[in-house]
C-alpha atoms as a PDB file:
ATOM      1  CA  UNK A   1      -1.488  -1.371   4.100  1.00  0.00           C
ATOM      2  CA  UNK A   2      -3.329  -3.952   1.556  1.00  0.00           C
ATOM      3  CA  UNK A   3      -0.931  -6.396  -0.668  1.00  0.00           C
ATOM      4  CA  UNK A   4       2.053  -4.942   1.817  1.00  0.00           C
ATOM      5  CA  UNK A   5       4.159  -7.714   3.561  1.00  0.00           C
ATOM      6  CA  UNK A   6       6.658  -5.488   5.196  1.00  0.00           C
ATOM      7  CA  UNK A   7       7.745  -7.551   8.021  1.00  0.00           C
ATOM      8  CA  UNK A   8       6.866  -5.381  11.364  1.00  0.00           C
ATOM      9  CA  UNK A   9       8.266  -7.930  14.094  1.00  0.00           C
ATOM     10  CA  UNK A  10      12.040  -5.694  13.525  1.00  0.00           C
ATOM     11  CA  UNK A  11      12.926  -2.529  14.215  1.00  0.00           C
ATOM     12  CA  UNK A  12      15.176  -1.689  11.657  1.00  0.00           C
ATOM     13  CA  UNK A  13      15.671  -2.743   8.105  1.00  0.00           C
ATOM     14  CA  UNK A  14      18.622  -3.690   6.016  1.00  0.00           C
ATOM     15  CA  UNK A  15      20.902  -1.546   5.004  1.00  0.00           C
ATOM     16  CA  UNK A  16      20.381  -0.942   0.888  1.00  0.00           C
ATOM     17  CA  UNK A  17      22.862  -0.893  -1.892  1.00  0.00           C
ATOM     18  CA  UNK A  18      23.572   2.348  -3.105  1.00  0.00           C
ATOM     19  CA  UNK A  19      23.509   1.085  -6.668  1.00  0.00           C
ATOM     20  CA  UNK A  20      19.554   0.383  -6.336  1.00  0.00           C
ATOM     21  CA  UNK A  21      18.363   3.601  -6.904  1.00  0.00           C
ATOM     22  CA  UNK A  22      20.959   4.420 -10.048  1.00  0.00           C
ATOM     23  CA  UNK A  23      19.305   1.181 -11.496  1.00  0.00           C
ATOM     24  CA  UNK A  24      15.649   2.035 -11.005  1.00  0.00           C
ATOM     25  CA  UNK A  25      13.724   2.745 -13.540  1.00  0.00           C
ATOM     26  CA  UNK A  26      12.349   6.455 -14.520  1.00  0.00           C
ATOM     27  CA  UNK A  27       8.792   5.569 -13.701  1.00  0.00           C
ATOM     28  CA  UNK A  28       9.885   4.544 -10.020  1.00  0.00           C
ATOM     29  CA  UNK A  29      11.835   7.507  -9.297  1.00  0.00           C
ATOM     30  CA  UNK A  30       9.608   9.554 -10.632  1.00  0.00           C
ATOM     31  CA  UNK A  31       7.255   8.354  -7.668  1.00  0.00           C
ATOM     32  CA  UNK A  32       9.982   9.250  -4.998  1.00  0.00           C
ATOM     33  CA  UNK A  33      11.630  12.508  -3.546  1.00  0.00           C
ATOM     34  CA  UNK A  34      15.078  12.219  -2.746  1.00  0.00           C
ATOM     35  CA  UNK A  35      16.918   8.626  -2.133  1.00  0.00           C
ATOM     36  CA  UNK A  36      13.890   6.115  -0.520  1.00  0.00           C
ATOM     37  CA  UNK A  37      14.818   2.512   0.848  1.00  0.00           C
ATOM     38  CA  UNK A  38      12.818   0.730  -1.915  1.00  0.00           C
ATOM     39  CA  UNK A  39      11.239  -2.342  -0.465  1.00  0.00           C
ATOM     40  CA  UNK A  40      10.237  -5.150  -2.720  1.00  0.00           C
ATOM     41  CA  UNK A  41       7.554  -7.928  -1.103  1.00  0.00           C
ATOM     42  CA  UNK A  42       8.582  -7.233   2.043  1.00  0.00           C
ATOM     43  CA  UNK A  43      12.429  -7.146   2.071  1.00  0.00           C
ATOM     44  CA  UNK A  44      15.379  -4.469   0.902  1.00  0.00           C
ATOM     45  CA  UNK A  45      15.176  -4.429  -2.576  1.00  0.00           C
ATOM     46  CA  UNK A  46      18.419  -5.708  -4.511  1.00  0.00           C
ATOM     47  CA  UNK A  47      19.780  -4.327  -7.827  1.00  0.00           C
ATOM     48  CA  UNK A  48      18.944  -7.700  -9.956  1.00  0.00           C
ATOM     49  CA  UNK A  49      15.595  -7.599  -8.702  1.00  0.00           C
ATOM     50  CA  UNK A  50      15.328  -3.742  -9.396  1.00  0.00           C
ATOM     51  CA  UNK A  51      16.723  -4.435 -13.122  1.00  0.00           C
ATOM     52  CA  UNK A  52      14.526  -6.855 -13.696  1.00  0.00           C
ATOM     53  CA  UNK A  53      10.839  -5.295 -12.276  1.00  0.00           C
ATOM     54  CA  UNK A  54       8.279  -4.451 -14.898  1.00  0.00           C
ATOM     55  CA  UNK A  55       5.705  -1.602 -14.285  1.00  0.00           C
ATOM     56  CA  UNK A  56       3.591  -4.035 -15.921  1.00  0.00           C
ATOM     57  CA  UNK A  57       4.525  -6.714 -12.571  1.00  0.00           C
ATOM     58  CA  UNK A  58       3.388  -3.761 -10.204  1.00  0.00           C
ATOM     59  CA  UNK A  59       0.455  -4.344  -8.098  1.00  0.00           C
ATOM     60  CA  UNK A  60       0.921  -1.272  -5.365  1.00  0.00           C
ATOM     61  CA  UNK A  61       3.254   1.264  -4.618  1.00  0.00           C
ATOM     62  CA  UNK A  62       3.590   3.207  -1.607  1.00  0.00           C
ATOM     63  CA  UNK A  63       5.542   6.475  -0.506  1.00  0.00           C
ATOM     64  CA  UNK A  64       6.614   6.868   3.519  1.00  0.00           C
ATOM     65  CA  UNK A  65       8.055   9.596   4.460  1.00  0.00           C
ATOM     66  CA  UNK A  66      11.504   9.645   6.027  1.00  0.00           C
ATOM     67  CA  UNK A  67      10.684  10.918   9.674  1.00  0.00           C
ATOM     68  CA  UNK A  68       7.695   8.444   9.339  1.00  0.00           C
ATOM     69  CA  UNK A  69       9.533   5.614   7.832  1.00  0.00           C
ATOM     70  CA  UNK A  70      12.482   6.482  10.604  1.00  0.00           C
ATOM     71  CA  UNK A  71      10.122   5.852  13.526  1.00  0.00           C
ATOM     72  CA  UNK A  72       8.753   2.523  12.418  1.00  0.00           C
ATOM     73  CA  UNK A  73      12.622   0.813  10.753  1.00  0.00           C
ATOM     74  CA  UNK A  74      15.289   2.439  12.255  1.00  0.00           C
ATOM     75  CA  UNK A  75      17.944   4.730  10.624  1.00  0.00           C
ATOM     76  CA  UNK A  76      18.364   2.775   7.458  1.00  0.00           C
ATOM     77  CA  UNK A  77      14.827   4.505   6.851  1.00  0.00           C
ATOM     78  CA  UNK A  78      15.556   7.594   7.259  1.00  0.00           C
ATOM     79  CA  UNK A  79      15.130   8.541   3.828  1.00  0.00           C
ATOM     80  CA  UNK A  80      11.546   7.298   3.321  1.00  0.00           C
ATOM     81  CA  UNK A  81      10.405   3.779   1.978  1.00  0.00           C
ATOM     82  CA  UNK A  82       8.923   3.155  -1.715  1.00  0.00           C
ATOM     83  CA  UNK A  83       6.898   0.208  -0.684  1.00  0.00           C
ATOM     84  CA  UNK A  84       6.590  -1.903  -3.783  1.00  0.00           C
ATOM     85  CA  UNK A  85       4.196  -5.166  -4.117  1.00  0.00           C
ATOM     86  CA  UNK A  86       4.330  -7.331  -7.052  1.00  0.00           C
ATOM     87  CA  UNK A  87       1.205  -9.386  -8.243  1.00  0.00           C
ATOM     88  CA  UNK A  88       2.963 -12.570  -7.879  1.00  0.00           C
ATOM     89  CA  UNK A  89       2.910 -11.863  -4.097  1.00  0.00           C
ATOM     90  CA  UNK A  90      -0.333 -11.133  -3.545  1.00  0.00           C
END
């Protein structure tokens, strides 16, 4: 995926905070179904950097489904991803 830096060489991501996805913002879980590993630049997403992201700071976002998302990471996907990539990281 273009501007995506999710680091394939694992096969299984970090386990997230719960408290992530009661801290995102409406106009990111509005994007989602159900409770998505939210991946920030490349790595599991942590509540300050959730609190602090600005639509306006968004360059991409990307949905994968659970059984998808599963395959590829390991359990701790199992929910889907919401693949986010900031313009600073591009």
């Amino acid at each position: 995926m273009p501007g995506t830096h999710l680091d394939t060489n694992f096969r299984t991501i970090a386990r997230q905070d719960p408290a992530v996805r009661r801290v995102a913002p409406g106009w990111l879980r509005d994007r989602t179904k159900g409770e998505p590993t939210y991946i920030l630049d490349g790595n599991v997403a942590t509540v300050k950097q959730i609190r602090r992201l600005k639509q306006s700071d968004v360059a991409s976002i990307t949905s994968m489904d659970g059984e998808k998302a599963a395959a590829l990471y390991g359990p701790n996907a199992k929910q889907g991803l919401l693949i986010i990539t900031t313009k600073a990281s591009l």
